[in-house]
Protein backbone atom coordinates (compact mmCIF):
# COMPACT_ATOMS: atom_id res chain seq x y z
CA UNK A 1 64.14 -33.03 74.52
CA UNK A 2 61.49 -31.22 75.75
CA UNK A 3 62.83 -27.20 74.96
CA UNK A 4 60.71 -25.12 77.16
CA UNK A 5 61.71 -22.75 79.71
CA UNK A 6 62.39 -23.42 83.63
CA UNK A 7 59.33 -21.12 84.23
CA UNK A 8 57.35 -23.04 81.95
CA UNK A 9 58.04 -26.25 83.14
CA UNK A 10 56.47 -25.66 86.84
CA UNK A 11 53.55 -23.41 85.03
CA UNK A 12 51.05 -26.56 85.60
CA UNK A 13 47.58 -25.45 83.92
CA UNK A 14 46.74 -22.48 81.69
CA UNK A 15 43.26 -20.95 81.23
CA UNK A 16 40.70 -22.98 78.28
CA UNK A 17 38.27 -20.50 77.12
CA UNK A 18 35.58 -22.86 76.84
CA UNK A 19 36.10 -25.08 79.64
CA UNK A 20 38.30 -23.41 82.35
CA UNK A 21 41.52 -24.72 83.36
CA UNK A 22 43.35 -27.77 81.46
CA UNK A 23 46.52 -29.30 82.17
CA UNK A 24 49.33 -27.79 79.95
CA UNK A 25 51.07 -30.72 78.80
CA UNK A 26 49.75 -34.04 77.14
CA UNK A 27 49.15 -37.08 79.35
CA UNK A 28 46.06 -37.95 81.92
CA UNK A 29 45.08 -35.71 84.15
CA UNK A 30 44.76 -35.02 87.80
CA UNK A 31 41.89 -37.29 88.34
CA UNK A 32 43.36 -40.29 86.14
CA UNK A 33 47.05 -40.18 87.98
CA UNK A 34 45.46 -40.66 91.07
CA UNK A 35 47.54 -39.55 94.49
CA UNK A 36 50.33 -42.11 93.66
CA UNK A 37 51.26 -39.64 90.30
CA UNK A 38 50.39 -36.13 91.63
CA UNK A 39 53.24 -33.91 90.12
CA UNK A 40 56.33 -32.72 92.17
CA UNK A 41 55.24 -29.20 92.02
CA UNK A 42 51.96 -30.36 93.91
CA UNK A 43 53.51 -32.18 96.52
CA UNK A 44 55.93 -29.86 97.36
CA UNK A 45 53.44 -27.46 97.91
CA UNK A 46 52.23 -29.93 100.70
CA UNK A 47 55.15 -30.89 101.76
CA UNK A 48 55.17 -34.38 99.75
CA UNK A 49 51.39 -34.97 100.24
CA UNK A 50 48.84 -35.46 97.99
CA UNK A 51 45.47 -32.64 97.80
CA UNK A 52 43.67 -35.73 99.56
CA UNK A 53 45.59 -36.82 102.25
CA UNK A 54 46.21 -32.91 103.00
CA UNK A 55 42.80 -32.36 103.31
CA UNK A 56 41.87 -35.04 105.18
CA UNK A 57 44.57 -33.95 107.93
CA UNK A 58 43.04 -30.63 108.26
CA UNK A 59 39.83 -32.36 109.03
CA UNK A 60 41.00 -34.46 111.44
CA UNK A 61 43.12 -31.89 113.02
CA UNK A 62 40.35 -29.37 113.25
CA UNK A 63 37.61 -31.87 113.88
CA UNK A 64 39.45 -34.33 116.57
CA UNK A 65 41.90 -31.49 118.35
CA UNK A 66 41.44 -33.34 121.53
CA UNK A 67 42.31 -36.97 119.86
CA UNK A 68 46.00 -38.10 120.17
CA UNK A 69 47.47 -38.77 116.50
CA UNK A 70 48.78 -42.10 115.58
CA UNK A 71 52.82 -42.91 115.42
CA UNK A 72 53.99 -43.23 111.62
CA UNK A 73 55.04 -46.75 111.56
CA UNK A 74 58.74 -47.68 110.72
CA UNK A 75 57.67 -48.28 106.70
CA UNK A 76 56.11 -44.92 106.77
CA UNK A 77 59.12 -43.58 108.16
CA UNK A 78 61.82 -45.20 105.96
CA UNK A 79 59.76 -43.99 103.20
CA UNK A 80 59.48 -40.16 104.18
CA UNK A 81 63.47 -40.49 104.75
CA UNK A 82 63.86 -41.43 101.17
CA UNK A 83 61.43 -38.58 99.92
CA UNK A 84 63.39 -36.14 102.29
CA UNK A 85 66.81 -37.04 101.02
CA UNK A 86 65.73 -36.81 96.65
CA UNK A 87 64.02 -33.68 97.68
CA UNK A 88 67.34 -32.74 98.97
CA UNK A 89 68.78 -33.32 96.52
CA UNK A 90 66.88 -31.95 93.94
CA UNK A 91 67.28 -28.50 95.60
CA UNK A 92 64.36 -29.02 97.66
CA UNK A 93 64.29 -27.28 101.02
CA UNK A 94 65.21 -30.19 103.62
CA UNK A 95 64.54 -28.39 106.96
CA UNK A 96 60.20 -28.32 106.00
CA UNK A 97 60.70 -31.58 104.78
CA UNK A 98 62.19 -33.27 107.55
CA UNK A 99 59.18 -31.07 109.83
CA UNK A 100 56.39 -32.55 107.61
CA UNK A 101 57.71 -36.00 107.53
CA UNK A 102 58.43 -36.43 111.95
CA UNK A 103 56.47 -38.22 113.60
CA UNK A 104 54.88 -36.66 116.31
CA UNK A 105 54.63 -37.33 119.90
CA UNK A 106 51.74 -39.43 121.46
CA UNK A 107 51.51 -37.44 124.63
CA UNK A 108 51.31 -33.89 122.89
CA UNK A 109 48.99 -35.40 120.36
CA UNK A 110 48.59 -32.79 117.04
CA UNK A 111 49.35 -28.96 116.31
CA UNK A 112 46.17 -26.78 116.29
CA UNK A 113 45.62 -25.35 113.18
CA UNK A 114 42.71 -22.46 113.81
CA UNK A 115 42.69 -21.44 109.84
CA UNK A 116 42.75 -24.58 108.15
CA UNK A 117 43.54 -24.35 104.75
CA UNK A 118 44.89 -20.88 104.97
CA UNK A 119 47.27 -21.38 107.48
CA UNK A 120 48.58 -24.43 106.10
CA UNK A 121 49.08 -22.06 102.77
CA UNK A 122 50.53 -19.53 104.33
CA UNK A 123 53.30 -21.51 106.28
CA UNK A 124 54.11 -23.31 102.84
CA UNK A 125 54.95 -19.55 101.37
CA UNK A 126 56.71 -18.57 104.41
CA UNK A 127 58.78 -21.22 104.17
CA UNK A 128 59.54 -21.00 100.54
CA UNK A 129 60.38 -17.22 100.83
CA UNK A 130 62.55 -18.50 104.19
CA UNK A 131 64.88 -21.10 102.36
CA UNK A 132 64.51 -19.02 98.86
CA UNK A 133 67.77 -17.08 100.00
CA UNK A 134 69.96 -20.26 100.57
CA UNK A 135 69.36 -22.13 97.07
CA UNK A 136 71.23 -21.91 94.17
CA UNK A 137 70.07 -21.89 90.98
CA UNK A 138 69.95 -25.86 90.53
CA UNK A 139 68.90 -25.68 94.02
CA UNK A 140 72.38 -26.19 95.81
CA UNK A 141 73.43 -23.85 99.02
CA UNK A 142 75.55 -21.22 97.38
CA UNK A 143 78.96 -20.53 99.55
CA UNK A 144 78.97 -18.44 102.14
CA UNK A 145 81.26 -15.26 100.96
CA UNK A 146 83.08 -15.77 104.91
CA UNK A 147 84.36 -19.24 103.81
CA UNK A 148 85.36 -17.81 99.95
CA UNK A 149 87.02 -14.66 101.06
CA UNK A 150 89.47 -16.89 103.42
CA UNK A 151 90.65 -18.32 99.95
CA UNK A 152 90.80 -15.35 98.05
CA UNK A 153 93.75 -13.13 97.06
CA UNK A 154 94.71 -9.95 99.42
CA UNK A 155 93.31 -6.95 98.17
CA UNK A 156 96.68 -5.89 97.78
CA UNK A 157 97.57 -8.92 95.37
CA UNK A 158 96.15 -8.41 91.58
CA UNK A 159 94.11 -10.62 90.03
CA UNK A 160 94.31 -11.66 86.30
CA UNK A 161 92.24 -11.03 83.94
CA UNK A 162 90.84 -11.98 80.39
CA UNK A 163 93.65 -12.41 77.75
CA UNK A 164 93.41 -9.13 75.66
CA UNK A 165 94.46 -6.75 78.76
CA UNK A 166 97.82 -5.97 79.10
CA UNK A 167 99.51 -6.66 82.65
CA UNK A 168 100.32 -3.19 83.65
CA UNK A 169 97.00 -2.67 83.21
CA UNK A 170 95.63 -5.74 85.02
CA UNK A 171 97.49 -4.70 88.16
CA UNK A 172 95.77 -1.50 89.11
CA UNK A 173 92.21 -3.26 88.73
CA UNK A 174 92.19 -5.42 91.77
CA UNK A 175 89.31 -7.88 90.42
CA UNK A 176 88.71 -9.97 92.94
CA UNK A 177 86.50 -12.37 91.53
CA UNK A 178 86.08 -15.22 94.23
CA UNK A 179 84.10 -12.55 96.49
CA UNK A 180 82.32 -11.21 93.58
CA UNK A 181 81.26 -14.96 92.17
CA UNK A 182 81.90 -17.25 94.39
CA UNK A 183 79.42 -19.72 92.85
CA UNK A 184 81.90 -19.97 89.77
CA UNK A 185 85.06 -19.49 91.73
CA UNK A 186 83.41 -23.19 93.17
CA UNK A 187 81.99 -24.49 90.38
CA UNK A 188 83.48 -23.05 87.20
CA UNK A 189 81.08 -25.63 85.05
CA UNK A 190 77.74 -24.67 86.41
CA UNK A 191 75.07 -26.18 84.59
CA UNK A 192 72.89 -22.57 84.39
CA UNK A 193 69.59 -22.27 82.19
CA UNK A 194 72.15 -19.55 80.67
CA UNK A 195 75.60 -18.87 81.68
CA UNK A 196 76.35 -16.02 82.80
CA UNK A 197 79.90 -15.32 81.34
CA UNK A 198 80.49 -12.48 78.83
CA UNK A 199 82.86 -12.72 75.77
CA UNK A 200 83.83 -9.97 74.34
CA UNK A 201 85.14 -9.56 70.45
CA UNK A 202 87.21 -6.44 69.29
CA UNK A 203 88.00 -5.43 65.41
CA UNK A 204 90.02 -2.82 64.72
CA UNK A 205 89.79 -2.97 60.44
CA UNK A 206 91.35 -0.16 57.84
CA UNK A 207 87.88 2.09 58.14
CA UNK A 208 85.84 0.75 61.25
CA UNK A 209 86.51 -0.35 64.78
CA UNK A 210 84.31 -2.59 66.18
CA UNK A 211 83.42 -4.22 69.99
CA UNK A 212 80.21 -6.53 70.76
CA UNK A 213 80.04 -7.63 74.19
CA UNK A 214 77.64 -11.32 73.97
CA UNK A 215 76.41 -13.89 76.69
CA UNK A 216 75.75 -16.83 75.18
CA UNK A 217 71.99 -18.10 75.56
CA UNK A 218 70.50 -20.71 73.07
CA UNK A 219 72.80 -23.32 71.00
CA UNK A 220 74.48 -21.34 68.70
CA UNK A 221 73.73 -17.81 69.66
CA UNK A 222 74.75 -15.26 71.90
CA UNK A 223 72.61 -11.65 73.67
CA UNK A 224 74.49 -8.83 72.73
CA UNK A 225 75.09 -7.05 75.93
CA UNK A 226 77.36 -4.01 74.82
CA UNK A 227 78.08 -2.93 71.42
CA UNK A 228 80.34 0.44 70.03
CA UNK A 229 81.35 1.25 66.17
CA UNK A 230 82.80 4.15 65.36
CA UNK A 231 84.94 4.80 61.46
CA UNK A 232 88.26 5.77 62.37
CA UNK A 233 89.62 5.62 58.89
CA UNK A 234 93.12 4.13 60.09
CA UNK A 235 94.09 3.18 56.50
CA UNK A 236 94.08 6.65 55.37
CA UNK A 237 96.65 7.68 52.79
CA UNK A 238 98.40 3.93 53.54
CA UNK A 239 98.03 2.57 49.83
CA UNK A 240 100.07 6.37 48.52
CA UNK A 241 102.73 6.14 51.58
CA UNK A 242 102.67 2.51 53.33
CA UNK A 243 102.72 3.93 56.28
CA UNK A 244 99.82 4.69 59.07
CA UNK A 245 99.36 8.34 59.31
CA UNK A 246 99.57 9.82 63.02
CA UNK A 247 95.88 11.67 62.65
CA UNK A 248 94.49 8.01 61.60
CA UNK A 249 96.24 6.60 64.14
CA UNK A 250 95.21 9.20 66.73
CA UNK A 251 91.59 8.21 65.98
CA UNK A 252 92.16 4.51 66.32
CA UNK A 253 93.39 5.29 69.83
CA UNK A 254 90.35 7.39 70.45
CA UNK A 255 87.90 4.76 70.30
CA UNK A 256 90.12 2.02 71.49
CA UNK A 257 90.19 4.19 74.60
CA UNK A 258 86.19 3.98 75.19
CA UNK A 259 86.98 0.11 73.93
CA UNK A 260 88.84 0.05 76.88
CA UNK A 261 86.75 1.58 79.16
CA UNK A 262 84.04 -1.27 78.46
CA UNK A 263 86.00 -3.79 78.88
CA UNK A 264 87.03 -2.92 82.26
CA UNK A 265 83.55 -1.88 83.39
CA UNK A 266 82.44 -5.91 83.16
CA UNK A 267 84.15 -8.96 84.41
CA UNK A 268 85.04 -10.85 80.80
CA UNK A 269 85.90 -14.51 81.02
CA UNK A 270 87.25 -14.20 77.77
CA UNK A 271 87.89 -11.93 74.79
CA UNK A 272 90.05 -11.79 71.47
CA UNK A 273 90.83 -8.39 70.17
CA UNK A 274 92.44 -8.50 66.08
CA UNK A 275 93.72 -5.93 63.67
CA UNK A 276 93.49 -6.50 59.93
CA UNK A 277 94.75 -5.23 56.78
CA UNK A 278 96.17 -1.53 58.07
CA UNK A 279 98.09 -3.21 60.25
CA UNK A 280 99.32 -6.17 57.75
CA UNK A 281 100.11 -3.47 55.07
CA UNK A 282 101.70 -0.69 57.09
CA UNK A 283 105.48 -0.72 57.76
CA UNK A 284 104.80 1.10 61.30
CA UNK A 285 101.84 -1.58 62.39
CA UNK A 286 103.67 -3.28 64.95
CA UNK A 287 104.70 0.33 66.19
CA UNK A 288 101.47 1.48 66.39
CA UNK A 289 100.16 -1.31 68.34
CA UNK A 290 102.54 -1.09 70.43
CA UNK A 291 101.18 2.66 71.46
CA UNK A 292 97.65 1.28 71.72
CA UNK A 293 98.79 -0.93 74.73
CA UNK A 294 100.60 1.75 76.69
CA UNK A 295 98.00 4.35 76.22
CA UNK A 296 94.87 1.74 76.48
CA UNK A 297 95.65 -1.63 77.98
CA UNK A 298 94.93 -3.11 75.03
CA UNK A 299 96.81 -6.37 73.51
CA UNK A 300 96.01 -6.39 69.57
CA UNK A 301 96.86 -9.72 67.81
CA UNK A 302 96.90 -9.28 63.69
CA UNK A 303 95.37 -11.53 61.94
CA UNK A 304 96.20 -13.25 58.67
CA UNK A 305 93.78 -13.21 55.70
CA UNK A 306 92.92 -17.02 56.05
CA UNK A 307 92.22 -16.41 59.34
CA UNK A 308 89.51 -13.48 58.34
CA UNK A 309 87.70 -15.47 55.54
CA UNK A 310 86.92 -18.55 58.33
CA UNK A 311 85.71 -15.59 60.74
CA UNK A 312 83.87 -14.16 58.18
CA UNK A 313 82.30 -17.31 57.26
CA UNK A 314 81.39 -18.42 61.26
CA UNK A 315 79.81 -15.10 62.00
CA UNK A 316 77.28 -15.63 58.96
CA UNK A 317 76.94 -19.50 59.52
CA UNK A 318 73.67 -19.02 61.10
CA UNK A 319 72.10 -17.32 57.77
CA UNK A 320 73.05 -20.38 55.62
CA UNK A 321 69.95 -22.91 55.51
CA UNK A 322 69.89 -26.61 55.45
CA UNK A 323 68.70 -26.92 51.53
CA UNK A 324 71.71 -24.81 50.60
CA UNK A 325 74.57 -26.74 48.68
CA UNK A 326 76.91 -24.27 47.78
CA UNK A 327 77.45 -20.48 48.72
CA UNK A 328 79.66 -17.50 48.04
CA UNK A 329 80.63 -15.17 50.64
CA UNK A 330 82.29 -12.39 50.83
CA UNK A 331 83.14 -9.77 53.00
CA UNK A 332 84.18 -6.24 51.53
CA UNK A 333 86.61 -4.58 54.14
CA UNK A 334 88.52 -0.87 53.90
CA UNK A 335 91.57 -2.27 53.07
CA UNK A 336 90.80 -6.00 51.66
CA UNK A 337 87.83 -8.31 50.98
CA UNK A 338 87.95 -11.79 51.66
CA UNK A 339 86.04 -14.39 50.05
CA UNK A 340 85.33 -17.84 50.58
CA UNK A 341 83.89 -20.29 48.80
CA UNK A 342 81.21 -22.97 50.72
CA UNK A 343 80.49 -26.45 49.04
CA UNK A 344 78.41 -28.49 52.00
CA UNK A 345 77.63 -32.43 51.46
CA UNK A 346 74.87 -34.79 52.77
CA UNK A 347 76.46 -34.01 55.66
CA UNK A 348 77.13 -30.82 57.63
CA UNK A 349 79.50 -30.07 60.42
CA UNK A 350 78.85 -28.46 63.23
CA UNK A 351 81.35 -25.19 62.04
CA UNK A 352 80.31 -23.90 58.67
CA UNK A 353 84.44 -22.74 58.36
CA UNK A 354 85.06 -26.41 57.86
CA UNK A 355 82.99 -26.54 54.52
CA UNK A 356 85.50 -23.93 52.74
CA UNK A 357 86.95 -26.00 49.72
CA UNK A 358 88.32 -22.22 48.13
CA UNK A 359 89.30 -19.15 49.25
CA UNK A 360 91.05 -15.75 48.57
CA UNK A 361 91.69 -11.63 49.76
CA UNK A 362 92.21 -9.17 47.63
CA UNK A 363 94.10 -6.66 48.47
CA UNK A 364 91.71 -3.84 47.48
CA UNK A 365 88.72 -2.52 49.67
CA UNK A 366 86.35 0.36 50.05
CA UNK A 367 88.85 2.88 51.11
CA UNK A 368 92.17 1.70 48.88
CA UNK A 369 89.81 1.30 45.81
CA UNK A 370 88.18 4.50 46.27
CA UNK A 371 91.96 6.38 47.19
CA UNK A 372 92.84 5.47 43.20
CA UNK A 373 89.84 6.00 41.50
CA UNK A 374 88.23 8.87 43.68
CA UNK A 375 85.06 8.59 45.45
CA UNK A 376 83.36 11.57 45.50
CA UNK A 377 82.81 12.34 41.37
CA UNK A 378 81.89 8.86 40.53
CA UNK A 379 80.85 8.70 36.81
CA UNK A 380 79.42 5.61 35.34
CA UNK A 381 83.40 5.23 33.23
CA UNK A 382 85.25 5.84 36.71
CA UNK A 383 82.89 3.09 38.00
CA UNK A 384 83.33 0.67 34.88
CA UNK A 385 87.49 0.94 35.63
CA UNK A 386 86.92 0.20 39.05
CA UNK A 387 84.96 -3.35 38.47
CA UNK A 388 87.58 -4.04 35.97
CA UNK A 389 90.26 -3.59 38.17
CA UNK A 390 88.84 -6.14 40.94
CA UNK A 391 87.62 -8.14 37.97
CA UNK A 392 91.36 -8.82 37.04
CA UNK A 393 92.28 -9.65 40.54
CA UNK A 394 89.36 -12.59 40.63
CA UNK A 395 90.82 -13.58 37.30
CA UNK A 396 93.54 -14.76 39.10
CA UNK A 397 91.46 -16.88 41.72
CA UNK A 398 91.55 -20.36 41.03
CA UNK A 399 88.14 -22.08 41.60
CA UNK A 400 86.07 -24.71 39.88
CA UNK A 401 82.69 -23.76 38.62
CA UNK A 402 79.72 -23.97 40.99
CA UNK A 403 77.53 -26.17 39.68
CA UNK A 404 73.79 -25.59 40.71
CA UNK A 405 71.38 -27.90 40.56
CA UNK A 406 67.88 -26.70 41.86
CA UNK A 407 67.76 -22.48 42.39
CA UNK A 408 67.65 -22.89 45.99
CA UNK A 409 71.23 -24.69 46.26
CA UNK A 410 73.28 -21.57 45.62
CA UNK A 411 73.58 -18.32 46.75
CA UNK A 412 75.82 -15.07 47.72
CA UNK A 413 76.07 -14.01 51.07
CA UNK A 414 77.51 -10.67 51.55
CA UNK A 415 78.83 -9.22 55.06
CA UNK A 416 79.92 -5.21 54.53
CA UNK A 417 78.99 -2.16 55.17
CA UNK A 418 78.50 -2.28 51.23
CA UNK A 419 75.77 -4.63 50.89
CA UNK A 420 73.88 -3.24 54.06
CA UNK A 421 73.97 -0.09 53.04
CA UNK A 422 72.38 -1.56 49.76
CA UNK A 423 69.74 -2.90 51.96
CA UNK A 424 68.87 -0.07 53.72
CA UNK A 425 68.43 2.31 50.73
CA UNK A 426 66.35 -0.66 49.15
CA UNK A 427 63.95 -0.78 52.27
CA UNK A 428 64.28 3.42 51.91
CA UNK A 429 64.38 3.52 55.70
CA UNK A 430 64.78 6.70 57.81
CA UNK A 431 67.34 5.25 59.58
CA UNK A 432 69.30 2.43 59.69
CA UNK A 433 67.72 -0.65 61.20
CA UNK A 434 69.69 -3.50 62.11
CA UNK A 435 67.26 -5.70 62.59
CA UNK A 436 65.39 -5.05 59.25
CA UNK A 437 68.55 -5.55 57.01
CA UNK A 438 70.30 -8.71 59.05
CA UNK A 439 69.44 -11.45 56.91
CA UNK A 440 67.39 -9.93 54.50
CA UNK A 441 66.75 -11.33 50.77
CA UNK A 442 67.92 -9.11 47.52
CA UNK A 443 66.81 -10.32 43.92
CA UNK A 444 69.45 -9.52 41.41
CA UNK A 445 67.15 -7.21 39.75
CA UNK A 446 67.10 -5.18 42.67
CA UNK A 447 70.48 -5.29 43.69
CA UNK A 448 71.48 -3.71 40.12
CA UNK A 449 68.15 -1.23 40.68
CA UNK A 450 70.22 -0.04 43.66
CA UNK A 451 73.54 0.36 42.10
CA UNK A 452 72.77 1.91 39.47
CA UNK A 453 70.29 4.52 41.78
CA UNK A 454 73.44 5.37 43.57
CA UNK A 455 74.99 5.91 40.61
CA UNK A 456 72.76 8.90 39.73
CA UNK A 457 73.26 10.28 43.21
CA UNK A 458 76.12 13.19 43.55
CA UNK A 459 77.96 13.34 46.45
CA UNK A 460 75.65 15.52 48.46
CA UNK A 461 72.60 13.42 48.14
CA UNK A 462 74.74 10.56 49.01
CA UNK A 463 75.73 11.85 52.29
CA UNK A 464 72.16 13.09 52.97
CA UNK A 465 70.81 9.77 52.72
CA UNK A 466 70.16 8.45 56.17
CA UNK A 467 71.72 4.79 55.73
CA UNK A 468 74.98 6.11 54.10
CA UNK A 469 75.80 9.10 55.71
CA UNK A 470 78.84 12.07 54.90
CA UNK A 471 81.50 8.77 56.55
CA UNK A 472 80.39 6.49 53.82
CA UNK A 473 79.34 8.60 50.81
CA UNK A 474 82.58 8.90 49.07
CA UNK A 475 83.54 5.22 49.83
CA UNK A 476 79.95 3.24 49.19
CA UNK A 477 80.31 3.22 45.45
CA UNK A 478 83.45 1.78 45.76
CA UNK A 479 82.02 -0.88 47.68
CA UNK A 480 79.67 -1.27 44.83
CA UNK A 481 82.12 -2.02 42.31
CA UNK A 482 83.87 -4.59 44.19
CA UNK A 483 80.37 -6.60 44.36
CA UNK A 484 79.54 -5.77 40.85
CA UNK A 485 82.74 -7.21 40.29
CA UNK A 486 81.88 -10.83 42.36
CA UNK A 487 78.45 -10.77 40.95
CA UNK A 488 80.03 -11.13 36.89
CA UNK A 489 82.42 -13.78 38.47
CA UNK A 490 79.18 -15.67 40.38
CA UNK A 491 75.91 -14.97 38.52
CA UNK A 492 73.08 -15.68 41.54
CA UNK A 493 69.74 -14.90 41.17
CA UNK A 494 69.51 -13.59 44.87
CA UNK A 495 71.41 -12.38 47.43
CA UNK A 496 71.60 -12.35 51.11
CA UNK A 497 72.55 -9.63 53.37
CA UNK A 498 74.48 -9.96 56.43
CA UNK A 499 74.76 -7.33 59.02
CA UNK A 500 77.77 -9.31 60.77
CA UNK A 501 81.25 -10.71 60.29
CA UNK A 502 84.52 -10.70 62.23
CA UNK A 503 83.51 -9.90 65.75
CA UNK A 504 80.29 -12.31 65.64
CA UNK A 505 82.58 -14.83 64.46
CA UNK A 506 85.15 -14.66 67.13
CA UNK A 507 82.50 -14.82 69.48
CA UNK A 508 81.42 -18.17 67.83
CA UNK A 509 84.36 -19.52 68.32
CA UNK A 510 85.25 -18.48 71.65
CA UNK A 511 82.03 -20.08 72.92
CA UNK A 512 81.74 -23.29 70.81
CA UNK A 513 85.78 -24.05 72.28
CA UNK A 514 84.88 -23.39 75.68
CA UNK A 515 81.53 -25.85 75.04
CA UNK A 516 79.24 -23.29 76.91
CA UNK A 517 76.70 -24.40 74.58
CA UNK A 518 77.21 -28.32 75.29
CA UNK A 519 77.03 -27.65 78.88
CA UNK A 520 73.81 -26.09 78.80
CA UNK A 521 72.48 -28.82 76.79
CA UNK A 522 73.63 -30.98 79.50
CA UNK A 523 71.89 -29.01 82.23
CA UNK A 524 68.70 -28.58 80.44
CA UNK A 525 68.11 -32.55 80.29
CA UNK A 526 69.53 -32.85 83.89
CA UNK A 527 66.61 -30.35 84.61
């Protein structure tokens, strides 16, 4: 199918250097169609007539004013019904039609028309820009908000809202949405060039929470609309007591407030908001999320650790090519990492998750890992017991070999702040770039080039370095050990970096089960 853009498809000719204007799409040209294949666009300039049989109207109209025009016989007739009505019901506008297309009295004979061309012109715009208003986006009258707001709620009567808000919450926002969209309140499976629904993805992890706000576009991917980050550190001190400490907690409830906040600022058809590891480990989780919906709003589910590797893996499914067979991924986390690993056949399904044939999480991380070993003094010994101590835990993960037949069929795929970071000192930027780490290439060479230059660093030079910053310096080494660690278990001679995980992969999944994507496919070739 043809995968050009509404605009583009009515764009008919673009400018040839050498020759002028050409058509923009293969096939014969004006000439060679003749008046019987003059495109839609064209005759609806015209109202359904051709550039010749307009013209020669004008003449005659301007030429024999005087001269009574002939009757459209019945054919004629029939046949300007049955342009009227597919017009119609393309999302044409009927009314200019229908005035185009009636035949005119004998006795009055024809309608001056003292400008000609011009004229004619100018009534066509005028009557585009009249019945512009009244068309929807597939060309269908939208509702009028009188006839929506008589089946609407009372003002006084609350209106739910996405699944992720609490209900005292939901009460006091009075989201009436039929008034607001009354397209979708009518048609809830509008076949839009986009649609127009936001999802929204919270994760609240043991160092970072996390909220992306997406409207799905293309098959497959999603326009970030609003994003926040901020480290909160919740896990803090939980490996030494088990419990969540109220200062972590305090800043968890922070920046779930301006979480919040977003949230309610945009209508969300649907959102998931999850809590990992803190809140598996600690004895006072289910406490603590309990605060964060009377002070925010906020409904937190917790997540198992299965349940975070096939997240993991559907937020990066996008970065795994066709020729790869098998991959590795991991993602390092505060309080676990989680890795799965990928084996893909002749054939591929449509959700890289389903590919997993292994999996595990270890319960270590950037922040518990770094709590034993210290973070801020790292000497090359401190950072040899560290890899030995995740290298133990992997000893205990039971997985066949990968076997690898051509060097392109295998690879590691690492989602952290660990492996960006890694990136980002690698490309030596002066600030971190998104979009110049997300799916960037690392040779093994220069993965242990960047290690071991971190190494060297003290903690001051660390936290001066623009892509690591005073949050991360005493945890980033850490990190580093825990991939050193994977990289001994899977030997790869590159490595890809992913600046993604949970939250893309919640989005994934939220739009691929609500089939936003196949719907759009489905309006596209009803275009």
């Amino acid at each position: 199918m043809p995968s050009w853009s509404c605009a583009a498809r009515w764009k008919t000719n673009v400018e040839d250097p050498e020759g002028g204007a050409k058509p923009q799409f293969d096939g014969a040209s004006a000439v060679a169609r003749k008046d019987g294949k003059k495109s839609r666009r064209r005759k609806g300039k015209r109202g359904g007539q051709s550039r010749d049989v307009s013209q020669s109207a004008q003449h005659a109209a301007s030429g024999n004013a005087g001269e009574a025009a002939r009757p459209i016989d019945n054919a004629a007739e029939n046949s300007a019904r049955k342009r009227k009505r597919r017009r119609r019901g393309s999302g044409g506008s009927g009314e200019s039609i229908q005035q185009q297309h009636q035949p005119q009295n004998e006795k009055s004979g024809p309608a001056p028309n003292p400008t000609g061309h011009d004229a004619d012109a100018a009534s066509g715009r005028r009557n585009r820009r009249k019945h512009r208003g009244k068309r929807g986006l597939q060309g269908r009258p939208l509702v009028h908000e009188k006839s929506v707001g008589q089946n609407a709620p009372p003002a006084s009567q609350p209106v739910p809202t996405a699944r992720g808000i609490s209900a005292e919450h939901r009460a006091g926002e009075n989201d009436n949405r039929a008034t607001r969209h009354p397209e979708r309140e009518r048609r809830p499976h509008a076949q839009h060039p986009w649609p127009d629904e936001l999802y929204a993805a919270l994760d609240l992890g043991t160092n970072n929470c996390r909220l992306l706000i997406a409207q799905p576009t293309r098959p497959g991917q999603f326009r970030v609309v609003d994003a926040f980050s901020r480290i909160v550190r919740l896990g803090e001190g939980l490996a030494a007591s088990g419990r969540l400490s109220e200062e972590a907690m305090d800043r968890a409830v922070d920046a779930l407030k301006v979480c919040a906040s977003k949230l309610k600022s945009r209508e969300i058809r649907r959102m998931r908001l999850i809590a990992t590891e803190a809140c598996r480990q600690a004895s006072n989780g289910e406490q603590f999320l309990a605060r964060v919906v009377a002070e925010t709003g906020l409904e937190l589910e917790i997540i198992d650790r299965e349940t975070e590797a096939r997240l993991a893996v559907s937020g990066c499914s996008s970065l795994v090519g066709r020729e790869t067979r098998s991959v590795v991924l991991f993602d390092i986390g505060g309080g676990s990492s989680e890795i799965a690993v990928i084996r893909i056949g002749e054939s591929r399904f449509n959700r890289l998750a389903n590919h997993i044939t292994h999996w595990t999480s270890l319960p270590v991380g950037v922040v518990t890992l770094s709590e034993r070993h210290g973070g801020r003094d790292v000497t090359p010994d401190v950072f040899e017991g560290m890899v030995l101590e995740v290298e133990g835990m992997l000893a205990a993960f039971n997985c066949p070999d990968i076997e690898i037949g051509q060097a392109d069929d295998f690879h590691l795929i690492g989602t952290s702040g660990t492996v960006t970071t890694l990136a980002g000192v690698h490309l030596d930027l002066p600030r971190y770039d998104r979009r110049k780490v997300d799916g960037i290439w690392l040779s093994d060479d220069e993965v242990s080039a960047m290690q071991a230059k971190l190494l060297s660093w003290d903690f001051a030079s660390r936290a001066a370095n623009p892509c690591i910053g005073p949050d991360r310096a005493d945890l980033v080494l850490a990190g580093c050990a825990i991939l050193e660690a994977i990289r001994r278990r899977w030997p790869s001679p590159r490595m890809r970096v992913a600046d993604r995980g949970l939250r893309e992969g919640l989005l994934t999944d939220m739009m691929a089960d609500d089939g936003v994507w196949r719907r759009n496919r489905r309006g596209q070739r009803g275009r």
